[in-house]
C-alpha atoms as a PDB file:
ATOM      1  CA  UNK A   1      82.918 168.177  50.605  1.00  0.00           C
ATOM      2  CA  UNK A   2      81.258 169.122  47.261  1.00  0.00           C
ATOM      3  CA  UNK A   3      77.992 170.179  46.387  1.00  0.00           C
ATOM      4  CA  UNK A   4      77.940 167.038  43.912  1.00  0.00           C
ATOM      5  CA  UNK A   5      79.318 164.095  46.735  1.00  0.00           C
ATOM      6  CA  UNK A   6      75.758 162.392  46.527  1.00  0.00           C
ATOM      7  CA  UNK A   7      75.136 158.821  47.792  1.00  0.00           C
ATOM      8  CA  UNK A   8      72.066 156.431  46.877  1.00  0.00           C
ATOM      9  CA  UNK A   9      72.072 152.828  48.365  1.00  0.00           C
ATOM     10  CA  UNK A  10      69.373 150.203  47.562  1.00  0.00           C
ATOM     11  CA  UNK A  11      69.178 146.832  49.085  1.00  0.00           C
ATOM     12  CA  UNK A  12      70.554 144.174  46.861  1.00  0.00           C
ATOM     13  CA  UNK A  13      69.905 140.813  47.593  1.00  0.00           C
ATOM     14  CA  UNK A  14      66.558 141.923  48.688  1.00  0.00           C
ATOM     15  CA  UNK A  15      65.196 143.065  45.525  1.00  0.00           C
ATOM     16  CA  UNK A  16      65.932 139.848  43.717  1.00  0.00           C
ATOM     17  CA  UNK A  17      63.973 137.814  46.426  1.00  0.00           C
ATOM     18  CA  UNK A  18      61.584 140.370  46.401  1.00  0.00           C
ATOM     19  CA  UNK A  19      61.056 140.066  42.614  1.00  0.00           C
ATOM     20  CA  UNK A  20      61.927 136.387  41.879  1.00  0.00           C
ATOM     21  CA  UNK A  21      59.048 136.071  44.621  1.00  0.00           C
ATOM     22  CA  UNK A  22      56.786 138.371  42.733  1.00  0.00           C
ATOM     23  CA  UNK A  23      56.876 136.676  39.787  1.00  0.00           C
ATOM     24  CA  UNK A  24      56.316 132.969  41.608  1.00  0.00           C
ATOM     25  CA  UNK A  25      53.430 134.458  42.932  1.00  0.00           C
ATOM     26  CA  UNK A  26      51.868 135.677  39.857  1.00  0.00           C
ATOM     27  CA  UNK A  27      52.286 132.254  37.775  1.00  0.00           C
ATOM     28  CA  UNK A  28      51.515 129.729  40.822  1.00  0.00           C
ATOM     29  CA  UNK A  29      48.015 131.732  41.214  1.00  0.00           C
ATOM     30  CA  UNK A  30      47.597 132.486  37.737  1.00  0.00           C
ATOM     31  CA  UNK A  31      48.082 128.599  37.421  1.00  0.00           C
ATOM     32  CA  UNK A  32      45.389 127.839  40.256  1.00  0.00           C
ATOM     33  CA  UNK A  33      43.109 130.222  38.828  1.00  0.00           C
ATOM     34  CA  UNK A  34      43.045 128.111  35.585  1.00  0.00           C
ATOM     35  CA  UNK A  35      42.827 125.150  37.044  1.00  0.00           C
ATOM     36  CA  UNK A  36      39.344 126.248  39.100  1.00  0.00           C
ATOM     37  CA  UNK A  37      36.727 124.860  36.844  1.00  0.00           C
ATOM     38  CA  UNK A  38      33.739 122.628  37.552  1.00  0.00           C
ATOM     39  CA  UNK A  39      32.204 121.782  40.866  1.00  0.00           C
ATOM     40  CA  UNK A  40      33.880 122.177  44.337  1.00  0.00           C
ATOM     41  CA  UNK A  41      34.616 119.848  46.560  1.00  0.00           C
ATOM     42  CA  UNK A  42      31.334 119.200  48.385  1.00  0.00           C
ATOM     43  CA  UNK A  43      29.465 119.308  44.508  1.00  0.00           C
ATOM     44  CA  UNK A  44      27.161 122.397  46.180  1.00  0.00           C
ATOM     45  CA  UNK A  45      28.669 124.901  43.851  1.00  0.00           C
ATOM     46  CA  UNK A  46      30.530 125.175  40.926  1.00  0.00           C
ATOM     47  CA  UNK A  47      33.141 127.519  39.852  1.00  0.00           C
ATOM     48  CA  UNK A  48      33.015 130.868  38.039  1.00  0.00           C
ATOM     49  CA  UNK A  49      34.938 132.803  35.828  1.00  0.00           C
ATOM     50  CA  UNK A  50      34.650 135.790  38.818  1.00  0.00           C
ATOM     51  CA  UNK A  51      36.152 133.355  40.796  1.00  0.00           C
ATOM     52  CA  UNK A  52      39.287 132.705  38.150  1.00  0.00           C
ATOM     53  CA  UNK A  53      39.393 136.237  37.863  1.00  0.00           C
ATOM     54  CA  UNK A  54      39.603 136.555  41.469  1.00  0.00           C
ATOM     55  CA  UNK A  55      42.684 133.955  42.135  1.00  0.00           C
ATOM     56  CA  UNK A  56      44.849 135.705  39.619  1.00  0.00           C
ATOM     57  CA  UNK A  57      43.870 138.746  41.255  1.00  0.00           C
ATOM     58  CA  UNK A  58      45.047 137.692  44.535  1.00  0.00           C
ATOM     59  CA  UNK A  59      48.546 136.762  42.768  1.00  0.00           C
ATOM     60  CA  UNK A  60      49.042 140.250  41.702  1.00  0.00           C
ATOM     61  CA  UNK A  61      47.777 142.210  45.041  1.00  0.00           C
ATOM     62  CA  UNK A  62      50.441 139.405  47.169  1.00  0.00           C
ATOM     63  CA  UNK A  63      53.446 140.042  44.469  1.00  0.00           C
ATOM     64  CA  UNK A  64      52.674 144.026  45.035  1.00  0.00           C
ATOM     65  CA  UNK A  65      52.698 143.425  48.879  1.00  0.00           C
ATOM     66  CA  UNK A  66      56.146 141.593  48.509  1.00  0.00           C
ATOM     67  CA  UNK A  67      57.453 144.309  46.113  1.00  0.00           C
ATOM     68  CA  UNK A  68      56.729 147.219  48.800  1.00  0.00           C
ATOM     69  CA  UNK A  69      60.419 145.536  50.321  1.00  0.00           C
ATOM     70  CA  UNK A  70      62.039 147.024  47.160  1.00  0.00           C
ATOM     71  CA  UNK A  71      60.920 150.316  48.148  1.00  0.00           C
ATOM     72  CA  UNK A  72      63.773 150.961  50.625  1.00  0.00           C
ATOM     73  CA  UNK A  73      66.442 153.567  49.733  1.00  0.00           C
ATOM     74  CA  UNK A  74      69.078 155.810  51.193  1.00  0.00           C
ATOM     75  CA  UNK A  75      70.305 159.320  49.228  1.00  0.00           C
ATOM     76  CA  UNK A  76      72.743 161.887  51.068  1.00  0.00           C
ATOM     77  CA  UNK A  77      74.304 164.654  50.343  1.00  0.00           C
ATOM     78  CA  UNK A  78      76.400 167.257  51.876  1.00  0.00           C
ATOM     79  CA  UNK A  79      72.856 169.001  53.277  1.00  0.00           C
ATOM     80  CA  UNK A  80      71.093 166.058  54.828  1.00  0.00           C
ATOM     81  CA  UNK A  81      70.258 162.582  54.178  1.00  0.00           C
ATOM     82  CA  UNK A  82      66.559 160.975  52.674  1.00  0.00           C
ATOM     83  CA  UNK A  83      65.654 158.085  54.245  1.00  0.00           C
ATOM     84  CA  UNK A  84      63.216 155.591  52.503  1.00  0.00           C
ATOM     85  CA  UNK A  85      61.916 152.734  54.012  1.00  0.00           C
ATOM     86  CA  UNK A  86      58.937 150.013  53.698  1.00  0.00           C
ATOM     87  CA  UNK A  87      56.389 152.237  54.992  1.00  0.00           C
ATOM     88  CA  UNK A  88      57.324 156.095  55.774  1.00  0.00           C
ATOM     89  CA  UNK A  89      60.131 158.712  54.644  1.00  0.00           C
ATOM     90  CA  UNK A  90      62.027 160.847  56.349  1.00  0.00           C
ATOM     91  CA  UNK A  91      64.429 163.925  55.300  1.00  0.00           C
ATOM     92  CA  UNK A  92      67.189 165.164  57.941  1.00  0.00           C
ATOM     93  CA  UNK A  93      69.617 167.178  58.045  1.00  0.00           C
ATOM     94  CA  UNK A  94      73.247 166.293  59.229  1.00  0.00           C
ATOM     95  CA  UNK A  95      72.264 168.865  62.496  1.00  0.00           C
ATOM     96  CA  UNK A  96      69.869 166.335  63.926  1.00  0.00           C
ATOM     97  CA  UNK A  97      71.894 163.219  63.462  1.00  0.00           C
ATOM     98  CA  UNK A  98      74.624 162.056  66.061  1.00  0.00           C
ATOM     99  CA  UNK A  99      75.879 159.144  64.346  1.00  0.00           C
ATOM    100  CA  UNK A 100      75.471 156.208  62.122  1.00  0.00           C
ATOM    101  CA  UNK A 101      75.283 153.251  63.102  1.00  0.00           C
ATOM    102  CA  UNK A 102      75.536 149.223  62.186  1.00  0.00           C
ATOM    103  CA  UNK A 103      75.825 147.242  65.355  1.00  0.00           C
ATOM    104  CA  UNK A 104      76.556 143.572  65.017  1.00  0.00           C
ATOM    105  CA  UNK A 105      74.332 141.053  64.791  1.00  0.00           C
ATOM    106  CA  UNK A 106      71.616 143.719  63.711  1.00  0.00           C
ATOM    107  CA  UNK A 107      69.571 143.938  60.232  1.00  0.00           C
ATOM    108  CA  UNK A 108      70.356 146.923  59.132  1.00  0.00           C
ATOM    109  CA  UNK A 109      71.914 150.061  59.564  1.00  0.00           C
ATOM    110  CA  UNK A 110      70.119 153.519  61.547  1.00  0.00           C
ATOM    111  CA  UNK A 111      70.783 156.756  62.403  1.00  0.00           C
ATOM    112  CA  UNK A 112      71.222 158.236  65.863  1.00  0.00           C
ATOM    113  CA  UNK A 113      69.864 161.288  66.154  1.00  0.00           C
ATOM    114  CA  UNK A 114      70.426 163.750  68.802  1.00  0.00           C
ATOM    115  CA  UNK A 115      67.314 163.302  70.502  1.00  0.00           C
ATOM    116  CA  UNK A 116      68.240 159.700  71.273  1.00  0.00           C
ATOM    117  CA  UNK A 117      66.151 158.660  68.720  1.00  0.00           C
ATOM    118  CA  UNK A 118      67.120 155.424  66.035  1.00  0.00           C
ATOM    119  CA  UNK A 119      65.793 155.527  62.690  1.00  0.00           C
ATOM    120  CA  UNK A 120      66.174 152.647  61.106  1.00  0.00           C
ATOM    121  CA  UNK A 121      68.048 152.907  57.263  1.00  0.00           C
ATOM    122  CA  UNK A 122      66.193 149.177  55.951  1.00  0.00           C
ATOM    123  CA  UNK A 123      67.942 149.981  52.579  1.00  0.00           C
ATOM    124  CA  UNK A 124      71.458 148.959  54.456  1.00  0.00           C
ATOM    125  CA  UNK A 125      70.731 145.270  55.183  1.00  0.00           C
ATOM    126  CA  UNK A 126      73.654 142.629  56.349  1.00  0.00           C
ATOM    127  CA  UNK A 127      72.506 140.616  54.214  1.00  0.00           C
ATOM    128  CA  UNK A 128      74.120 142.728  51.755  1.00  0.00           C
ATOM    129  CA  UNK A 129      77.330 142.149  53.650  1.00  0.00           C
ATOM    130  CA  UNK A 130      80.505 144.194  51.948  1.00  0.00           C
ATOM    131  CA  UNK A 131      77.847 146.561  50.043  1.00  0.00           C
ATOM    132  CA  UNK A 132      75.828 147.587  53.054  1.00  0.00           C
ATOM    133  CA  UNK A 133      79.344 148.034  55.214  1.00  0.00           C
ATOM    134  CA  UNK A 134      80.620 150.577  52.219  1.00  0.00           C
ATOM    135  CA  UNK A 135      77.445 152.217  52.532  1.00  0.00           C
ATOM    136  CA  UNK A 136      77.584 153.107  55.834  1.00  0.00           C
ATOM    137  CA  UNK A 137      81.437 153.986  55.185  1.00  0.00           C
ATOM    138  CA  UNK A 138      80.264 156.207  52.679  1.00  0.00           C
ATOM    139  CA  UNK A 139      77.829 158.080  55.393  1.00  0.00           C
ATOM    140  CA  UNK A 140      80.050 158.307  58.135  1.00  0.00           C
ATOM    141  CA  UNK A 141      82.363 160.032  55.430  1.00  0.00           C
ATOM    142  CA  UNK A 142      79.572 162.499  54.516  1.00  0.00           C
ATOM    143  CA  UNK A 143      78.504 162.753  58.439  1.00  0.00           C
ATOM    144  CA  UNK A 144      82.046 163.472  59.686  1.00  0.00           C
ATOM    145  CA  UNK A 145      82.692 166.004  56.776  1.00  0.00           C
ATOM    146  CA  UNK A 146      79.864 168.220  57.928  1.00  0.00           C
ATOM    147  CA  UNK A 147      80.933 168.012  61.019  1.00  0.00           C
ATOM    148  CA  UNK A 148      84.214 169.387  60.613  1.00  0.00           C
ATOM    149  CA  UNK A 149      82.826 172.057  58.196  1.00  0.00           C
ATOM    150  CA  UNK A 150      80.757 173.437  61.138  1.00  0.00           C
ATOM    151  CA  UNK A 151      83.764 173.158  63.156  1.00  0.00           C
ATOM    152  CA  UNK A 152      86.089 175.137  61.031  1.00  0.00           C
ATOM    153  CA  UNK A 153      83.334 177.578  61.291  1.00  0.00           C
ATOM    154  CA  UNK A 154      82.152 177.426  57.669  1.00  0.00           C
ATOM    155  CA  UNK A 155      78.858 176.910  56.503  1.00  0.00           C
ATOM    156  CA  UNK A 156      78.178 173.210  55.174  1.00  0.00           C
ATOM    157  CA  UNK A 157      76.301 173.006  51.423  1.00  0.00           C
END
């Protein structure tokens, strides 16, 4: 395996929910936010332009929430493989890891490591179907060819 076999996976279907949600977001509390004018409900209060400015705000802090799901990503190479997901990171080698896996009926793909540890890989959905299955393809490909590099006795790159 060469130095330049490199692999990056993103979700797919994912990110267009994620942003087509985004964007909802924004306009259905940007439209709320100019729609609060005059008194409330009870006529005790009236509406400000903080409180305008505060509806739109919410829109943008909820579509940033719902774009932290685009965050996901998997890169590998022939030293290790970078694992990106909602919240957290994590950078392996091909030493630690036993196998990858994408058992049926689950979400997404992980890694078994040696230490009988799973990390999930949220960037390799089923939803994705074909894309996701080629994915993992691709890093049992990777996986097995540093395996056989250590056991011909070479050094991996």
């Amino acid at each position: 395996m060469s130095d330049s076999a490199q692999i990056r996976l993103k979700p797919r279907r994912v990110r267009v929910v994620c942003w087509a949600s985004a964007i909802a977001l924004v306009v259905v509390f940007g439209l709320l936010a100019t729609s609060l004018s005059g008194p409330t409900g009870n006529g005790y209060g009236t509406f400000q332009r903080g409180d305008q400015f505060a509806m739109a705000g919410l829109g943008v802090f909820g579509a940033l929430a719902v774009l932290l799901f685009t965050r996901p990503r998997v890169e590998a190479d022939a030293r290790g493989v970078r694992v990106r997901n909602v919240i957290g990171s994590y950078e392996l080698p091909w030493e630690v890891v036993r196998g990858v896996r994408f058992d049926r009926g689950a979400p997404w793909a992980s890694l078994e490591l040696h230490d009988d540890d799973l990390l999930p890989m949220v960037a390799l959905q089923a939803a994705d179907k074909e894309f996701a299955v080629e994915g993992v393809r691709a890093l049992r490909r990777l996986h097995q060819a540093h395996l056989a590099a250590l056991a011909g006795g070479g050094t991996p790159r």
